[in-house]
N, C-alpha and C. Protein backbone atom coordinates (compact mmCIF):
# COMPACT_ATOMS: atom_id res chain seq x y z
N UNK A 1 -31.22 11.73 -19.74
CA UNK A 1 -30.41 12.92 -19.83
C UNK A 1 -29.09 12.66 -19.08
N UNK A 2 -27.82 12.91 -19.49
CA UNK A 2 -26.78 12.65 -19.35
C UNK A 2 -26.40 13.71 -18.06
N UNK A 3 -26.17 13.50 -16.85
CA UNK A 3 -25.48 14.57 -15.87
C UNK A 3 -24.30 14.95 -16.58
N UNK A 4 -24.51 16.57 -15.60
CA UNK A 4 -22.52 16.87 -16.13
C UNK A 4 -22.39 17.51 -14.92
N UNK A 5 -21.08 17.72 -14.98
CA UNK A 5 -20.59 17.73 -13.43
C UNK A 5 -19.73 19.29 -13.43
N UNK A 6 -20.22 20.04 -12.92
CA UNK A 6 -19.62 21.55 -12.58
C UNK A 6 -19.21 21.73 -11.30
N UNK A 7 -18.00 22.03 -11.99
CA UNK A 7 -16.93 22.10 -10.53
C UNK A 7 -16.83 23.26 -10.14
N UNK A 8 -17.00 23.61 -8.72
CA UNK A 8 -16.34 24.93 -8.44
C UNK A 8 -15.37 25.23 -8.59
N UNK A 9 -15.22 26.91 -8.76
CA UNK A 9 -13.78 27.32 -9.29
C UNK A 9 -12.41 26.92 -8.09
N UNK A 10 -13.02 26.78 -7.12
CA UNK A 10 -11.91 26.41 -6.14
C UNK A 10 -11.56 24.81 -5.61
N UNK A 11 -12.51 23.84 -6.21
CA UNK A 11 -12.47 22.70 -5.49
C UNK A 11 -10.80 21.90 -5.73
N UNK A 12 -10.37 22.22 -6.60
CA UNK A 12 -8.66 21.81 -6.85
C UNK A 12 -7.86 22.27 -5.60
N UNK A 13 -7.74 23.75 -5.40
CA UNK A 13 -7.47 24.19 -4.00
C UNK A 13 -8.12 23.88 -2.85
N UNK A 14 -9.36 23.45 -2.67
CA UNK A 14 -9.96 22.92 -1.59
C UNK A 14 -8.97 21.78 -1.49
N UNK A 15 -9.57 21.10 -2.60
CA UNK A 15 -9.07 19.22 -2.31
C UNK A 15 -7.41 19.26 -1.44
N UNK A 16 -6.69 19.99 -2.53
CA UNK A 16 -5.35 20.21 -2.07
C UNK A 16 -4.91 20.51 -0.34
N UNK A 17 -5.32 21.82 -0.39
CA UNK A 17 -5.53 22.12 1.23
C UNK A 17 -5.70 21.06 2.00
N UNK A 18 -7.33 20.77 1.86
CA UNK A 18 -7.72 19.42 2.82
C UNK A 18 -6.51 18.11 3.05
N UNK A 19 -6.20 17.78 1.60
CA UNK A 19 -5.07 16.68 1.83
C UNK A 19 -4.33 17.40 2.62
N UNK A 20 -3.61 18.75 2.54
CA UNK A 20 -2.43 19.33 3.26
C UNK A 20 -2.37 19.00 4.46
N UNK A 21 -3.71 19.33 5.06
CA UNK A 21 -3.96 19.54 6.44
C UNK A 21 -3.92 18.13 7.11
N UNK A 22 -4.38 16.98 6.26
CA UNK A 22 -4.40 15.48 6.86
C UNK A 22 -2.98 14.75 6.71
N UNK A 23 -2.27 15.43 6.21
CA UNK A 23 -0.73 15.25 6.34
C UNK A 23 0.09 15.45 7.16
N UNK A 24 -0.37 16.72 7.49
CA UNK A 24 0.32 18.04 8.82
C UNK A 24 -0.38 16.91 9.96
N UNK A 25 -1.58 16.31 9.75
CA UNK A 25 -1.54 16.01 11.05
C UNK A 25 -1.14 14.84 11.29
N UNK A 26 -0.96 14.26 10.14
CA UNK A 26 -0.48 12.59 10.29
C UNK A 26 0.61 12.62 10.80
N UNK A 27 1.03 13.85 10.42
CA UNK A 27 3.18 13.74 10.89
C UNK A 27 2.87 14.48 12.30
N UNK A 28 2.26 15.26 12.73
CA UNK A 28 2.34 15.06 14.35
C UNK A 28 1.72 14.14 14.98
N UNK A 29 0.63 13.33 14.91
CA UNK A 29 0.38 12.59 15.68
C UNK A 29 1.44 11.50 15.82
N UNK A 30 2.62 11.34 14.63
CA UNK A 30 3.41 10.18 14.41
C UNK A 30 5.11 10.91 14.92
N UNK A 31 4.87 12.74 15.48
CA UNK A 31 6.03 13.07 15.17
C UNK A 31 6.95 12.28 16.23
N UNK A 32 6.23 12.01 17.49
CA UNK A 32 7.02 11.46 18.67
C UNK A 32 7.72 10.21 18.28
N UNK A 33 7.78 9.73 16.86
CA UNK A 33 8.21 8.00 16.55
C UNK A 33 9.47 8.55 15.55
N UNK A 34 8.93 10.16 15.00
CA UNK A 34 9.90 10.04 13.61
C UNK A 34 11.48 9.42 14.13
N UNK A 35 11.89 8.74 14.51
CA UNK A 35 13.61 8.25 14.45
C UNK A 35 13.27 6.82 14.13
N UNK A 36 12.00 6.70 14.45
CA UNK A 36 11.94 5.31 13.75
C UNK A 36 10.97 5.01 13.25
N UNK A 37 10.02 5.62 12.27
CA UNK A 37 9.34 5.85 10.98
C UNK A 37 9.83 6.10 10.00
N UNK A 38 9.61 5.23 8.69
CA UNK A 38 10.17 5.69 7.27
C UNK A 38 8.62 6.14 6.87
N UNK A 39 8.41 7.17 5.98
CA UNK A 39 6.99 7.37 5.40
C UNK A 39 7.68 7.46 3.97
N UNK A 40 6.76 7.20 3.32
CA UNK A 40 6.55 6.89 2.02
C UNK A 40 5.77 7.27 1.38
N UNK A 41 5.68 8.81 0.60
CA UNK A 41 4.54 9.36 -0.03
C UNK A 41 4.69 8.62 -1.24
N UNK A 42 3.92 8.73 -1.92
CA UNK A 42 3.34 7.72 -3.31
C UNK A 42 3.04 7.12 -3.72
N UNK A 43 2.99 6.25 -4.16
CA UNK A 43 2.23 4.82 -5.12
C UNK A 43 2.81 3.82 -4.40
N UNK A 44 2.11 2.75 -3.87
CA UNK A 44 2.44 1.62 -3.46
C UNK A 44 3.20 0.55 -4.43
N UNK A 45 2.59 0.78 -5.55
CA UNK A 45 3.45 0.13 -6.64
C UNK A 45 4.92 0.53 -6.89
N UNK A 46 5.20 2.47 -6.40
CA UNK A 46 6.64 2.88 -6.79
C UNK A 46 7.33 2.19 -5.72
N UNK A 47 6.57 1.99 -4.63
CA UNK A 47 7.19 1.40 -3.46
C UNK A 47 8.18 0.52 -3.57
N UNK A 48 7.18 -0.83 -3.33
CA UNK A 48 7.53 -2.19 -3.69
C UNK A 48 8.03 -2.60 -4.53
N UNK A 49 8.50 -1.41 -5.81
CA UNK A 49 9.33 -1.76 -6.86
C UNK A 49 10.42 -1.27 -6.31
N UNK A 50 10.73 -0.21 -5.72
CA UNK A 50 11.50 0.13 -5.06
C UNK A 50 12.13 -0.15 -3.62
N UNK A 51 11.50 -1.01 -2.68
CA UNK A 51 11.65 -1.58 -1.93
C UNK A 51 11.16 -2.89 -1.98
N UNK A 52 11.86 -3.79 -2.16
CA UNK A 52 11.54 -4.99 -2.43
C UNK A 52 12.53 -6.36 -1.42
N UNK A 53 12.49 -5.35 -0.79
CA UNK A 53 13.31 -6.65 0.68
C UNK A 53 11.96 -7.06 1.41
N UNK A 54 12.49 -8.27 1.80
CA UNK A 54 11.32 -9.60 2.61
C UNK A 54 12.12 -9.32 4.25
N UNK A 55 11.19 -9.59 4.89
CA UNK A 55 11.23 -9.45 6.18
C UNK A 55 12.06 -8.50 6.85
N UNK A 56 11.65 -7.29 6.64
CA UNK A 56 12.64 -5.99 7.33
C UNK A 56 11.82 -5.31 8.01
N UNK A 57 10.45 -5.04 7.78
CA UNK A 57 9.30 -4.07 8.69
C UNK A 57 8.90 -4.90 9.98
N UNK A 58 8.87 -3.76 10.70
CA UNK A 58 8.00 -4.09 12.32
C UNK A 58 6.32 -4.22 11.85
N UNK A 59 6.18 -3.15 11.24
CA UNK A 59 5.01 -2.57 10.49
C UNK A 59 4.39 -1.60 9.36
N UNK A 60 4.01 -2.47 9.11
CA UNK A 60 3.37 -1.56 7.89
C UNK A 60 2.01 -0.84 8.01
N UNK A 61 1.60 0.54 7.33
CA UNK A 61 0.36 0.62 7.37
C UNK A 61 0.29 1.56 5.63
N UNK A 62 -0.91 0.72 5.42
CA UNK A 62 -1.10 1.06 3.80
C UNK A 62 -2.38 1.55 3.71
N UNK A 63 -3.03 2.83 2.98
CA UNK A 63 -4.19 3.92 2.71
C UNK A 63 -3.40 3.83 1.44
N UNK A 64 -3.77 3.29 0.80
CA UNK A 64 -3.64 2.96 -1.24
C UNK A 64 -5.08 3.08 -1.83
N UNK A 65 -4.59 2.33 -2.95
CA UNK A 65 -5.86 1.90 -3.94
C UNK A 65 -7.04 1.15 -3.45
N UNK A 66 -8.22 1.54 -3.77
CA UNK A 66 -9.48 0.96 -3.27
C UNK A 66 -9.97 -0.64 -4.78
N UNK A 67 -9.58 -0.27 -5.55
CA UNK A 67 -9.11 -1.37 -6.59
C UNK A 67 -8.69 -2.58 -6.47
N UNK A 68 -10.08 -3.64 -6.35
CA UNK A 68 -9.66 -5.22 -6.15
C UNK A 68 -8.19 -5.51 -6.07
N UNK A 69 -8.03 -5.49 -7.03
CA UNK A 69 -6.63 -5.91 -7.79
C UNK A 69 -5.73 -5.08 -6.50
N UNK A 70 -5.53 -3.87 -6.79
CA UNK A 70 -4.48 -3.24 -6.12
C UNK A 70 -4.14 -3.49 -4.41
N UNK A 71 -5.31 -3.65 -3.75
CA UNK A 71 -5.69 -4.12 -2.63
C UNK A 71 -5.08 -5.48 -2.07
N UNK A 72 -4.84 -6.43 -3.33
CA UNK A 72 -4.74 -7.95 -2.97
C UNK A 72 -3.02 -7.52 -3.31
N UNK A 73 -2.63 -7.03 -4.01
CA UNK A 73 -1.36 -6.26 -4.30
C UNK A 73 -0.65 -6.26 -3.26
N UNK A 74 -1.00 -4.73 -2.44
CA UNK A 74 -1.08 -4.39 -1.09
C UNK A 74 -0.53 -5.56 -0.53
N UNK A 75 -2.07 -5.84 -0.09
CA UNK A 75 -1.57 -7.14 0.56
C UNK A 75 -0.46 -7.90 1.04
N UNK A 76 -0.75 -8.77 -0.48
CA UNK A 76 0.62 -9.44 -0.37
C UNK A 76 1.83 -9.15 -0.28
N UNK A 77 2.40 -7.81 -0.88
CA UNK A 77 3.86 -7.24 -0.60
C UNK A 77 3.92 -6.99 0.73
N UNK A 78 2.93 -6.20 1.17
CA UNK A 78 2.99 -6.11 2.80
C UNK A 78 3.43 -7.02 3.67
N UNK A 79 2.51 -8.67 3.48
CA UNK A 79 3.28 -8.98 4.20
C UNK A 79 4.65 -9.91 3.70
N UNK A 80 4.79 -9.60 2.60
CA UNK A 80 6.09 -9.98 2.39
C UNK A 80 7.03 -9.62 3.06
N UNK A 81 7.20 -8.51 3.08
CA UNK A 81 8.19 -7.20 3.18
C UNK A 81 8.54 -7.32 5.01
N UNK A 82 7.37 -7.96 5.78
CA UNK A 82 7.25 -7.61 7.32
C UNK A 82 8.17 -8.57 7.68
N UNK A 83 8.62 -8.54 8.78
CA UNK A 83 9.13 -9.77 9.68
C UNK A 83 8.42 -10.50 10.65
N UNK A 84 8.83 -11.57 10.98
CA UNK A 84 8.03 -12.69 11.64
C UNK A 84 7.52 -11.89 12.50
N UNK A 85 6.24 -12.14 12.76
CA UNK A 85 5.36 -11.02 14.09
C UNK A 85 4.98 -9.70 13.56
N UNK A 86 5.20 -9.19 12.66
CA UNK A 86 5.17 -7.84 12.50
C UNK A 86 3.53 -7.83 12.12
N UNK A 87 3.47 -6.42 11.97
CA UNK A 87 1.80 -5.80 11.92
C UNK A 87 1.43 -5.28 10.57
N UNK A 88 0.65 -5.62 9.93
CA UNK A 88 0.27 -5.05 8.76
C UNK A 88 -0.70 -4.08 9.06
N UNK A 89 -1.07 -3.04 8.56
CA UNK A 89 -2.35 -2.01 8.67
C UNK A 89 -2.99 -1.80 7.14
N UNK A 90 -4.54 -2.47 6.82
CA UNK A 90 -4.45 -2.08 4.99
C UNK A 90 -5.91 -1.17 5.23
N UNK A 91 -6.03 0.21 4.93
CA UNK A 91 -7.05 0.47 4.90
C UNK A 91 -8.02 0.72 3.54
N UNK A 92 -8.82 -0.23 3.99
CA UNK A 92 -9.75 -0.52 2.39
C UNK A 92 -10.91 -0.07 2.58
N UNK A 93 -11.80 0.61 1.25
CA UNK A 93 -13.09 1.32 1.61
C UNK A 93 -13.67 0.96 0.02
N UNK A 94 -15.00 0.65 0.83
CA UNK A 94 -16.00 0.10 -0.30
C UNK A 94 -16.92 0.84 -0.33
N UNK A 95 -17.23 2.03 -1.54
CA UNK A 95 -18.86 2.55 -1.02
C UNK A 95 -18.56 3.44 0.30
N UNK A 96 -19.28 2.92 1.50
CA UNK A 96 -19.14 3.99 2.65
C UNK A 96 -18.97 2.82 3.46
N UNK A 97 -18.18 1.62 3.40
CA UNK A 97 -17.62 0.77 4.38
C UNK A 97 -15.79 0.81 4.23
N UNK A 98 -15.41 0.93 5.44
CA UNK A 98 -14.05 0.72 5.90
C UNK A 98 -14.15 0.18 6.37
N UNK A 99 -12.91 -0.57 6.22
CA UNK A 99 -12.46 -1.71 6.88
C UNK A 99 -10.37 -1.62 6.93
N UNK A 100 -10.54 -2.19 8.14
CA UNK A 100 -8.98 -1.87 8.91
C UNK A 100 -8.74 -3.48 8.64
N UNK A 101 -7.59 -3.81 8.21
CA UNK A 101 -7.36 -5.43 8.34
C UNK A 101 -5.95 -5.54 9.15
């Protein structure tokens, strides 16, 4: 028998909210840096097409695609993009394992 999946009438507004709220807090825990933080909402791909200079970041930190492919992506632009010494952050999740690289 085939599952089907019934959504509550609110889980679109849940989901939404919840992201809201992990945003609101990302930007205060980071607000004391904003003069020297760029953030970058969207696709890692609009990114790096869009920013495509080699060695200009102190650091990077990337919460993207969980997608082999997109991951090794990641990756590599990341540390393209960094300068000698700089810090990459990639957070990848498999199943119910994270991992910080």
């Amino acid at each position: 028998m085939a599952s089907q999946c019934h959504q509550h009438p609110h889980t679109d507004s849940l989901y939404k909210k919840t992201l809201s709220e992990v945003e609101n807090t990302f930007n205060q825990n980071l607000s004391a840096f904003k003069k020297r933080l760029i953030k970058f909402k969207g696709t890692s791909y609009s990114f790096f097409n869009t920013h495509n200079e080699k060695n200009v970041y102190d650091s990077i930190y990337v919460d993207g695609s969980h997608h082999p492919n997109d991951v090794l992506i990641d990756a590599i632009k990341s540390f393209e993009a960094l300068k000698a010494g700089g810090l990459s952050y990639l957070m990848i999740t498999f199943g119910n394992i994270t991992l910080m690289l």
